[in-house]
PDB file of N, CA and C in Angstrom:
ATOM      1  N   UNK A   1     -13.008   2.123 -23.078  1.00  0.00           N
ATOM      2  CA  UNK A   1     -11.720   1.828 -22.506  1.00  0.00           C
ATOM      3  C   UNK A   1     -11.705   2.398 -21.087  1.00  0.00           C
ATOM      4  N   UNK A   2     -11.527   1.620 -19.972  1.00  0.00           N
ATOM      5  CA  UNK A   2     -11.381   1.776 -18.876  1.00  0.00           C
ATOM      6  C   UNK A   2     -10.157   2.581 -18.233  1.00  0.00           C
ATOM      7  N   UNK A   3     -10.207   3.929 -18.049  1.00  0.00           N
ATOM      8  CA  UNK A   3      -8.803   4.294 -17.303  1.00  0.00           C
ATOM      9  C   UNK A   3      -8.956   4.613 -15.889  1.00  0.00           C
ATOM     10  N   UNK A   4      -7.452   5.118 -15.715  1.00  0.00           N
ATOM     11  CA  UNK A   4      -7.179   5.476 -14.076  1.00  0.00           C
ATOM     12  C   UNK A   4      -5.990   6.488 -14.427  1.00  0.00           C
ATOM     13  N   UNK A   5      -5.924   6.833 -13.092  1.00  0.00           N
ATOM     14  CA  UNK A   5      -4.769   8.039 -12.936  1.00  0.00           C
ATOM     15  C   UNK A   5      -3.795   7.389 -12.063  1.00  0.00           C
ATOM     16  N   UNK A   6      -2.409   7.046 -12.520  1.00  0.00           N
ATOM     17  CA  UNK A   6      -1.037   6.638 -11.944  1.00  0.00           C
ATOM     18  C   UNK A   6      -1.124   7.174 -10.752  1.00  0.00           C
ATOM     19  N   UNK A   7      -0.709   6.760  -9.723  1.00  0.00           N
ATOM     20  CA  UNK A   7      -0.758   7.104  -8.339  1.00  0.00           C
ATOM     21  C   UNK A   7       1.249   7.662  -8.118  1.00  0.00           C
ATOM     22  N   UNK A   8       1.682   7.311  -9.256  1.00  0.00           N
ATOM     23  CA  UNK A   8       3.412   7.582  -9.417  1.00  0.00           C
ATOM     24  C   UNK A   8       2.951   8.935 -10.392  1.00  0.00           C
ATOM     25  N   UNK A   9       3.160   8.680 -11.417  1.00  0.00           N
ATOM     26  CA  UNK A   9       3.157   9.952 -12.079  1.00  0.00           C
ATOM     27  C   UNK A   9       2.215  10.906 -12.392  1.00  0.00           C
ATOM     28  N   UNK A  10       0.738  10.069 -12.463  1.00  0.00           N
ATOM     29  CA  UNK A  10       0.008  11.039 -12.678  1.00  0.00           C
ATOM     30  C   UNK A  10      -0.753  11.224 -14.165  1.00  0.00           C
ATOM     31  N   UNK A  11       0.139  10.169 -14.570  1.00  0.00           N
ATOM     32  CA  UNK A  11      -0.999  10.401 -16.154  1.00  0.00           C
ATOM     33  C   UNK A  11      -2.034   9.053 -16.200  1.00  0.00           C
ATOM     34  N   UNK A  12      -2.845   9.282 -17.291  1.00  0.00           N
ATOM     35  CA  UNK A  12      -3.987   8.263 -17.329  1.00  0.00           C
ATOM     36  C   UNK A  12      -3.388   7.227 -18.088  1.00  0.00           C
ATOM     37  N   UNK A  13      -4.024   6.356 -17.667  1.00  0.00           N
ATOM     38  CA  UNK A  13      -3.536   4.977 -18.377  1.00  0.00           C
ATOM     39  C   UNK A  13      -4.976   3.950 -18.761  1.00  0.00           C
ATOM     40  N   UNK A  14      -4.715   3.337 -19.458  1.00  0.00           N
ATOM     41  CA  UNK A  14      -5.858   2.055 -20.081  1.00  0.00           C
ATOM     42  C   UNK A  14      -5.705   1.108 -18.706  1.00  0.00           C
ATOM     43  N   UNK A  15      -6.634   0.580 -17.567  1.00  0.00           N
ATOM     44  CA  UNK A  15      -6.634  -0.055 -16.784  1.00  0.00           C
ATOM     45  C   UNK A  15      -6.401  -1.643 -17.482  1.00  0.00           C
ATOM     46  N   UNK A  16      -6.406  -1.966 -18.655  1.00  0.00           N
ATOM     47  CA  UNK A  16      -6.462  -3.296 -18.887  1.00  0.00           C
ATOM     48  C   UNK A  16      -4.886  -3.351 -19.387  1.00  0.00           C
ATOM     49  N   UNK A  17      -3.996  -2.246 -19.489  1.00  0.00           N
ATOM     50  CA  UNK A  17      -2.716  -2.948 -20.261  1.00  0.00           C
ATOM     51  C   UNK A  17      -1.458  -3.045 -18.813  1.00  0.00           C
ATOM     52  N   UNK A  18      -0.583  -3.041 -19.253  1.00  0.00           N
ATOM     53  CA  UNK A  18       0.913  -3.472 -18.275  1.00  0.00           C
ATOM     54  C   UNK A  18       1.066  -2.616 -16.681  1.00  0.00           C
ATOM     55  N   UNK A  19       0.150  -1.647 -16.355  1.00  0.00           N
ATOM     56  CA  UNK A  19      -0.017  -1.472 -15.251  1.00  0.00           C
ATOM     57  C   UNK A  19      -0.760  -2.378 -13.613  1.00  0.00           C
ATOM     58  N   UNK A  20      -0.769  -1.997 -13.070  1.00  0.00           N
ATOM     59  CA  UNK A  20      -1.101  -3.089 -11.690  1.00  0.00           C
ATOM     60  C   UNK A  20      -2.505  -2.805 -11.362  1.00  0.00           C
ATOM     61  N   UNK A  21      -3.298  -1.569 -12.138  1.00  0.00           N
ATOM     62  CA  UNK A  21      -4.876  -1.288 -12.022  1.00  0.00           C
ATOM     63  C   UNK A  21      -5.575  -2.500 -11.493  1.00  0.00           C
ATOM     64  N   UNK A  22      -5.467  -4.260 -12.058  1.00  0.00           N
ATOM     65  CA  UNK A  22      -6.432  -5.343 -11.346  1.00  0.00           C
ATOM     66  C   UNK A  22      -5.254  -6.109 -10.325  1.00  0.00           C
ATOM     67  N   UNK A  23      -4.251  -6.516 -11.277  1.00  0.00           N
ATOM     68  CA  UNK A  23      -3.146  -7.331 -10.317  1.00  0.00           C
ATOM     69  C   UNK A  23      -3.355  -6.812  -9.137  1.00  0.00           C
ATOM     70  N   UNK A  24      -3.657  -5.571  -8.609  1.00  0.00           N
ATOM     71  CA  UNK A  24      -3.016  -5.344  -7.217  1.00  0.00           C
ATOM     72  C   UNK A  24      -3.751  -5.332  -6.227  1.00  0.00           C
ATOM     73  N   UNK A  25      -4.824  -6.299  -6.846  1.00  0.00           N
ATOM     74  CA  UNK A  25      -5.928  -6.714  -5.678  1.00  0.00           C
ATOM     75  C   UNK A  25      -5.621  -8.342  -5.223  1.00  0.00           C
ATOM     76  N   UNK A  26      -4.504  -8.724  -6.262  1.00  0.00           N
ATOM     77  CA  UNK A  26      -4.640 -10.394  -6.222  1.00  0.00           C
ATOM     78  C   UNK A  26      -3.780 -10.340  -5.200  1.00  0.00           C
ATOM     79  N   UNK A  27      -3.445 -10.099  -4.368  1.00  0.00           N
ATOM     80  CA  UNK A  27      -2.470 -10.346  -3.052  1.00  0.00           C
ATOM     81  C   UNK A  27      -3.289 -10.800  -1.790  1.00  0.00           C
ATOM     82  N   UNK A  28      -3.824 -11.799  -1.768  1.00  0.00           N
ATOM     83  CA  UNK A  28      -4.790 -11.969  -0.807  1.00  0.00           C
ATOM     84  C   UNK A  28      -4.112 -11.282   0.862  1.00  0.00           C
ATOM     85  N   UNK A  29      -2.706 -11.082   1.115  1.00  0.00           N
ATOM     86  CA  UNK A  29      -2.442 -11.154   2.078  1.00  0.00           C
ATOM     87  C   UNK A  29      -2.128  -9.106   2.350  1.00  0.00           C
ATOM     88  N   UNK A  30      -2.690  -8.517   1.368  1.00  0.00           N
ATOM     89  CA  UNK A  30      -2.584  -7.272   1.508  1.00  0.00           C
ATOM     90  C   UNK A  30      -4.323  -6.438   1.659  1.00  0.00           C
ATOM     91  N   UNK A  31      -4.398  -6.103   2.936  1.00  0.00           N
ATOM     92  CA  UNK A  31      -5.747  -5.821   3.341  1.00  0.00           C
ATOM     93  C   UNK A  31      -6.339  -4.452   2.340  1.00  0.00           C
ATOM     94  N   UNK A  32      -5.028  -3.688   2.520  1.00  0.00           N
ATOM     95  CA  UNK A  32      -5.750  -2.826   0.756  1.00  0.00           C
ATOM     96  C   UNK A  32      -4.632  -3.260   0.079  1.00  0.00           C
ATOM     97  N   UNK A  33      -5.201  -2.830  -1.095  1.00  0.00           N
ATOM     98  CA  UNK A  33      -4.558  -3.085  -2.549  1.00  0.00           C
ATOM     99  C   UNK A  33      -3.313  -2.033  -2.453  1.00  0.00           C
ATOM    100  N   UNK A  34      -2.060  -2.365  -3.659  1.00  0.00           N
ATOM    101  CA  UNK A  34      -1.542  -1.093  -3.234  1.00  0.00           C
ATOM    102  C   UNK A  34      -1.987   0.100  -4.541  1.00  0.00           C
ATOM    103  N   UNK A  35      -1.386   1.042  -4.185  1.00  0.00           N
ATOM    104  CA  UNK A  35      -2.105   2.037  -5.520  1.00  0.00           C
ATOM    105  C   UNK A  35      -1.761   1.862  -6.886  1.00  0.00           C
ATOM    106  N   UNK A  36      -2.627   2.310  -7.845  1.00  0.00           N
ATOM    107  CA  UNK A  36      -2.541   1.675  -8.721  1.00  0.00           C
ATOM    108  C   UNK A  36      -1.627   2.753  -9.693  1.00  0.00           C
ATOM    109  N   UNK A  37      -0.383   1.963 -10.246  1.00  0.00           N
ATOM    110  CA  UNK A  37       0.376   2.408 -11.349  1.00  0.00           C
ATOM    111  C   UNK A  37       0.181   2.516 -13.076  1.00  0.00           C
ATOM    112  N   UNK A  38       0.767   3.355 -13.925  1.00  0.00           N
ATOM    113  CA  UNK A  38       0.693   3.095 -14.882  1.00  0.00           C
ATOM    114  C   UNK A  38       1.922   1.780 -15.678  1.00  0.00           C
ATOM    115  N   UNK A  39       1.645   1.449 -16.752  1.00  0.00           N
ATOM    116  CA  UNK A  39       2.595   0.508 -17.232  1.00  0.00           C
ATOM    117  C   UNK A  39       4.199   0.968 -16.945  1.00  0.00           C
ATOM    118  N   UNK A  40       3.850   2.269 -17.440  1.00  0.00           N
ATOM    119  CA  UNK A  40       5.953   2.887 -17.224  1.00  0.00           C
ATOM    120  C   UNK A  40       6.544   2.761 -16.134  1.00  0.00           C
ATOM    121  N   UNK A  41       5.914   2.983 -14.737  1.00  0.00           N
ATOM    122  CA  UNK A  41       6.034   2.972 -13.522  1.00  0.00           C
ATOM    123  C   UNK A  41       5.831   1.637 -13.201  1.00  0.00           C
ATOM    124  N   UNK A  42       5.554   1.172 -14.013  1.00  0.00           N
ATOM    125  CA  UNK A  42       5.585  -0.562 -13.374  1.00  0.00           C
ATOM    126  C   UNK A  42       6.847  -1.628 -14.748  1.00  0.00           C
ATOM    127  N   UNK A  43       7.299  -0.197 -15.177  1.00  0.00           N
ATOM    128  CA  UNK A  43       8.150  -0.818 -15.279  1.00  0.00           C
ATOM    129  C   UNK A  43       8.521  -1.709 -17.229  1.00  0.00           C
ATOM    130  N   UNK A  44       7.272  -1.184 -17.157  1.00  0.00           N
ATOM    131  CA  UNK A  44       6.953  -1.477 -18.755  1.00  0.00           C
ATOM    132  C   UNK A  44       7.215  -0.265 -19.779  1.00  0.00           C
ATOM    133  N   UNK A  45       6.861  -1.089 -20.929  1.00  0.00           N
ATOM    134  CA  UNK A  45       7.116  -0.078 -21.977  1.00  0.00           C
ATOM    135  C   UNK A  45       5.792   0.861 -22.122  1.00  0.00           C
ATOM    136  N   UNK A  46       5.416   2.653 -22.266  1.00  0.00           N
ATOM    137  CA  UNK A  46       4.348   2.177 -22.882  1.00  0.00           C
ATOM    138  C   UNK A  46       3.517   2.033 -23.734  1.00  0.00           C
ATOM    139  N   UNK A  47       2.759   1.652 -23.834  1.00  0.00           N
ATOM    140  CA  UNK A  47       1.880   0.862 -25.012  1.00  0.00           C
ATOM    141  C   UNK A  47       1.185   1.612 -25.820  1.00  0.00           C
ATOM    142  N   UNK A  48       1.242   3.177 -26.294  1.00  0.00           N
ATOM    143  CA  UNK A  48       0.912   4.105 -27.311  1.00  0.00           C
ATOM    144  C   UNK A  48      -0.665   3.791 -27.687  1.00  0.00           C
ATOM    145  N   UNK A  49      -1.652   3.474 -26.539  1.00  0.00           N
ATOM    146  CA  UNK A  49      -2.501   2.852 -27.106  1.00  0.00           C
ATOM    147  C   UNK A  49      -3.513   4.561 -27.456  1.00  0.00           C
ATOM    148  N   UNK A  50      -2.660   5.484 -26.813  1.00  0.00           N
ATOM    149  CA  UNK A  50      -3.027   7.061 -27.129  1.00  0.00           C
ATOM    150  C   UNK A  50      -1.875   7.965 -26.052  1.00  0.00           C
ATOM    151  N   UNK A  51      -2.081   8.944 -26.460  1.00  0.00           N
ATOM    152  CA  UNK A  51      -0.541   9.808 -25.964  1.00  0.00           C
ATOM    153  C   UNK A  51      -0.971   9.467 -24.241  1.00  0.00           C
ATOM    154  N   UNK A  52       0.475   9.522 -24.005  1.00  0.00           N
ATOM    155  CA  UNK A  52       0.716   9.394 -22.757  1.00  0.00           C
ATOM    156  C   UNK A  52       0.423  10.960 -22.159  1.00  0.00           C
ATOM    157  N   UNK A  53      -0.437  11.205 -20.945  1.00  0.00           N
ATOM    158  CA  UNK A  53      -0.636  12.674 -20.839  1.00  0.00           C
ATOM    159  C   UNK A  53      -0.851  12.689 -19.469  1.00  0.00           C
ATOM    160  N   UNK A  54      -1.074  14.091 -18.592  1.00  0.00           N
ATOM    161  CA  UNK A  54      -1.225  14.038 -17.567  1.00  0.00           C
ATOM    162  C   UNK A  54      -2.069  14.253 -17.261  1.00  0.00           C
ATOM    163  N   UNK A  55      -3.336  13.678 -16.060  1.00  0.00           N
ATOM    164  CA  UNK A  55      -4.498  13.939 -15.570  1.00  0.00           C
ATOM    165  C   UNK A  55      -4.825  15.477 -15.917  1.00  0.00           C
ATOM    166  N   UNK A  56      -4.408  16.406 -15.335  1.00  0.00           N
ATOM    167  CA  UNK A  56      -4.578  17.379 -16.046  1.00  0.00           C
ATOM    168  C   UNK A  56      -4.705  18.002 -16.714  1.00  0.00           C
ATOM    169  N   UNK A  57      -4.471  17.346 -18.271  1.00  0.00           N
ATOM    170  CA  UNK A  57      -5.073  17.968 -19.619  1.00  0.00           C
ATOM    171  C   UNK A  57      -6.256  16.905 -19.706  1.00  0.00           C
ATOM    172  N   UNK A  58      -6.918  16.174 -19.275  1.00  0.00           N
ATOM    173  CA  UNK A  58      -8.373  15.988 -19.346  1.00  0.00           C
ATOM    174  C   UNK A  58      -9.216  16.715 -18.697  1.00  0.00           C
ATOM    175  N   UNK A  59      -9.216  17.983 -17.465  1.00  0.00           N
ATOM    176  CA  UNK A  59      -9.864  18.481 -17.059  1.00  0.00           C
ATOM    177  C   UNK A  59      -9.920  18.924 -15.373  1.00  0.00           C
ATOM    178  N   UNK A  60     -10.563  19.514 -15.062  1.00  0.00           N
ATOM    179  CA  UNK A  60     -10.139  19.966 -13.324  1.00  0.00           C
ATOM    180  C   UNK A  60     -10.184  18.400 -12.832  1.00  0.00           C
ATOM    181  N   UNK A  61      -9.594  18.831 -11.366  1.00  0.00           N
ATOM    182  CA  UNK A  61      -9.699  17.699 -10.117  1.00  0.00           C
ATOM    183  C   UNK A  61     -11.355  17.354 -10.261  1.00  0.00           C
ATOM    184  N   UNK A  62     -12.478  18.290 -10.713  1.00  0.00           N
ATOM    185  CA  UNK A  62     -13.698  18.019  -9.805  1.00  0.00           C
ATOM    186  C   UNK A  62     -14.284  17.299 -10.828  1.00  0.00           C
ATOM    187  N   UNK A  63     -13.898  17.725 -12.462  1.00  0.00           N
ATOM    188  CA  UNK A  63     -14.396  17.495 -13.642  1.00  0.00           C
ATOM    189  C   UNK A  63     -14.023  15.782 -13.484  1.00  0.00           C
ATOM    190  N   UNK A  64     -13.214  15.225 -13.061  1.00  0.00           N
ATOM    191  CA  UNK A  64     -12.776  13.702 -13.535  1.00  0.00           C
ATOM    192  C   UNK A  64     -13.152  13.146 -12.247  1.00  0.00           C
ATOM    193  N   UNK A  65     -13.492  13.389 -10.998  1.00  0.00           N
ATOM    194  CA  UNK A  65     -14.001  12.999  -9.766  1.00  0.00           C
ATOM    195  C   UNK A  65     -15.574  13.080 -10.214  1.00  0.00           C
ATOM    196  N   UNK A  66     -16.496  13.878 -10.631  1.00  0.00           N
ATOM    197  CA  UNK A  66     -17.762  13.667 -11.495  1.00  0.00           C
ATOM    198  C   UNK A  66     -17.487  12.790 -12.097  1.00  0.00           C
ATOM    199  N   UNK A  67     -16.880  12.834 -13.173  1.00  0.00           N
ATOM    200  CA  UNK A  67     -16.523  11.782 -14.277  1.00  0.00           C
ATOM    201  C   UNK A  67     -16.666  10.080 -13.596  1.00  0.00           C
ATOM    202  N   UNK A  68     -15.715  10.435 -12.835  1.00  0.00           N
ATOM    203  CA  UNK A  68     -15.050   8.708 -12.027  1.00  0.00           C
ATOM    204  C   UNK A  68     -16.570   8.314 -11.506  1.00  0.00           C
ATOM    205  N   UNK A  69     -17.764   8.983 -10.776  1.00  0.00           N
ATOM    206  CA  UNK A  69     -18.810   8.739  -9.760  1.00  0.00           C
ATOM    207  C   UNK A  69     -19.913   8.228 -11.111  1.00  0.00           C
ATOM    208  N   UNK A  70     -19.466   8.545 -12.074  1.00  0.00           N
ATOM    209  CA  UNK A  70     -20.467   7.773 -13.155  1.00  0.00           C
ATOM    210  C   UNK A  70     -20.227   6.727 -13.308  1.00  0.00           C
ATOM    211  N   UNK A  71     -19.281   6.113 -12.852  1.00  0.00           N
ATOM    212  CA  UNK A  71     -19.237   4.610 -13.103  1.00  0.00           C
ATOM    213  C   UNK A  71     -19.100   3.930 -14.570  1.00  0.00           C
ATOM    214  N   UNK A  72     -18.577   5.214 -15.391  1.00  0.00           N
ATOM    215  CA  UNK A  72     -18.615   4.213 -17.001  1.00  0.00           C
ATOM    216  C   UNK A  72     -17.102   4.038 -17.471  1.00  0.00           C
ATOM    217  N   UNK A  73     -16.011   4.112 -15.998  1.00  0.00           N
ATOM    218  CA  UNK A  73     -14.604   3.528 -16.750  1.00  0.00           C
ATOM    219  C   UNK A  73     -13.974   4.814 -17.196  1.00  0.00           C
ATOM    220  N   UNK A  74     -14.102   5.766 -16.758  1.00  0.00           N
ATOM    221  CA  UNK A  74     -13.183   7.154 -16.946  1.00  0.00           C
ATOM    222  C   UNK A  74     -12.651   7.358 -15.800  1.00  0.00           C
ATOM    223  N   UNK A  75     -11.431   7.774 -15.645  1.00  0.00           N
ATOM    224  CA  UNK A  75     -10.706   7.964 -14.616  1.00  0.00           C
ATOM    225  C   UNK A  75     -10.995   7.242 -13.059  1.00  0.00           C
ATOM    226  N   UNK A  76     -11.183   5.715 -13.527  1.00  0.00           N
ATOM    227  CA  UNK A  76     -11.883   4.871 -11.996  1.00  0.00           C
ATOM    228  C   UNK A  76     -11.486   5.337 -10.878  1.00  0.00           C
ATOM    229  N   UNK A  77     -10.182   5.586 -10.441  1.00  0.00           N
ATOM    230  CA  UNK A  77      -9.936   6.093  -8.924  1.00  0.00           C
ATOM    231  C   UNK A  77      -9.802   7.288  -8.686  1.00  0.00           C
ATOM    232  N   UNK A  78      -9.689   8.626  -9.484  1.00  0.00           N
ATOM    233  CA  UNK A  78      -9.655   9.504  -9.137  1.00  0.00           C
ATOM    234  C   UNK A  78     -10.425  10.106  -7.731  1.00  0.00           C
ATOM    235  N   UNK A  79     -11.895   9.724  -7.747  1.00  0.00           N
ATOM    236  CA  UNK A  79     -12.086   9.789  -6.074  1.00  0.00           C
ATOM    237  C   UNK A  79     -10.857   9.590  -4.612  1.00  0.00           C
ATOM    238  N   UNK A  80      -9.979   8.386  -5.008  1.00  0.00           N
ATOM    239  CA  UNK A  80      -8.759   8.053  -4.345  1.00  0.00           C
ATOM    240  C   UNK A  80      -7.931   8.812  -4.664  1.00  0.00           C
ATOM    241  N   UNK A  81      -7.663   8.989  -5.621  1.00  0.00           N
ATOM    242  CA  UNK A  81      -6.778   9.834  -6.339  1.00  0.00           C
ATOM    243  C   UNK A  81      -6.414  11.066  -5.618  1.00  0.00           C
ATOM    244  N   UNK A  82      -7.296  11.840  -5.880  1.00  0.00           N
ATOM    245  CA  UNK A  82      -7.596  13.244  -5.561  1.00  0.00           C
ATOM    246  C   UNK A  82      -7.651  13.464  -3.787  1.00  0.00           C
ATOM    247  N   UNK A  83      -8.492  12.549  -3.532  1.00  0.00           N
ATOM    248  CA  UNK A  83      -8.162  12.447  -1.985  1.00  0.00           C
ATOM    249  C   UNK A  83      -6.793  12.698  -1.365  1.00  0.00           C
ATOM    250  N   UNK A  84      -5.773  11.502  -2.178  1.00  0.00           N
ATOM    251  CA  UNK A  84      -4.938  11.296  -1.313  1.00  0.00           C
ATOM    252  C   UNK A  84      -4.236  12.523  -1.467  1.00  0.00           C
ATOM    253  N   UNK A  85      -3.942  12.818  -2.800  1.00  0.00           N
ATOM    254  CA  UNK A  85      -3.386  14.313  -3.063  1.00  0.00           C
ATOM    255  C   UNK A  85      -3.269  15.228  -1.960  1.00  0.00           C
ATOM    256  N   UNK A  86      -4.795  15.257  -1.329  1.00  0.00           N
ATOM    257  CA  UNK A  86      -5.328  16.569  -0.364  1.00  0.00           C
ATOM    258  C   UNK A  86      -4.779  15.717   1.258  1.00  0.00           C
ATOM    259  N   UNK A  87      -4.663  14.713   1.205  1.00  0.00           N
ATOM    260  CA  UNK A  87      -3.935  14.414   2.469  1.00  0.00           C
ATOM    261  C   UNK A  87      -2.839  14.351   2.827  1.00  0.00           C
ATOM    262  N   UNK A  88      -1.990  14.142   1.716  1.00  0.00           N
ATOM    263  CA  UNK A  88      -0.563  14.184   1.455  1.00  0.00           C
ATOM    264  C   UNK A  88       0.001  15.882   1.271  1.00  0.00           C
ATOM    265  N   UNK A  89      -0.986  16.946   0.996  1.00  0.00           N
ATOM    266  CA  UNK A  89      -0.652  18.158   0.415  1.00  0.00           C
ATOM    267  C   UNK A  89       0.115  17.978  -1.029  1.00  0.00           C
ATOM    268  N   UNK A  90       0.262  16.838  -1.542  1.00  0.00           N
ATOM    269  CA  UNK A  90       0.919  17.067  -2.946  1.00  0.00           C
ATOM    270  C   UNK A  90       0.572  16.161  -3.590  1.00  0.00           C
ATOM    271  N   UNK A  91       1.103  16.333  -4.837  1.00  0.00           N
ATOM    272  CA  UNK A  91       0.814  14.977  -6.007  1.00  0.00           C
ATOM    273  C   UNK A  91       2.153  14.434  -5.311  1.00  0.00           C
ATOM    274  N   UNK A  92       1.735  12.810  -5.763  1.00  0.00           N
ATOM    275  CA  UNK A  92       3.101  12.017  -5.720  1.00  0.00           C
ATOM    276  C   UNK A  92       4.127  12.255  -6.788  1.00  0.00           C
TER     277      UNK A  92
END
């Protein structure tokens, strides 16, 4: 199961259910994508497909940025993720 980390709240989500993880590349007229949400933040119900939790009880910033650079569908953007964090000085 493919996840990501909500760029709104912050918890992980299944990239394939009611969040914008692929939709938000289909905008041909948006040069980046915008960041990617979980289902709740987009507005959906969500989908209990396992507890809703926050990036942070899976493990440090560096532990899921390793994770994400393996390429097997664990926390896909956290590289972005974590970045933006450190440019912004905060979580969103």
């Amino acid at each position: 199961m493919s996840t990501f980390i909500c760029s709104k709240c912050g918890c992980i989500d299944n990239s394939s259910k009611d969040g914008n993880y692929w939709t938000r590349f289909l905008d041909s007229n948006n040069k980046e994508p915008e960041p990617p949400i979980c289902c709740v933040c987009n507005g959906k119900q969500w989908h209990n497909c396992f507890p809703k939790e926050h990036w942070s009880n899976h493990g440090t910033q560096d532990e899921l940025i390793a994770e994400a650079k393996k390429k097997q569908g664990n926390y896909d953007n956290a590289v972005e993720y974590f970045a933006n964090i450190t440019n912004n000085g905060k979580e969103n």
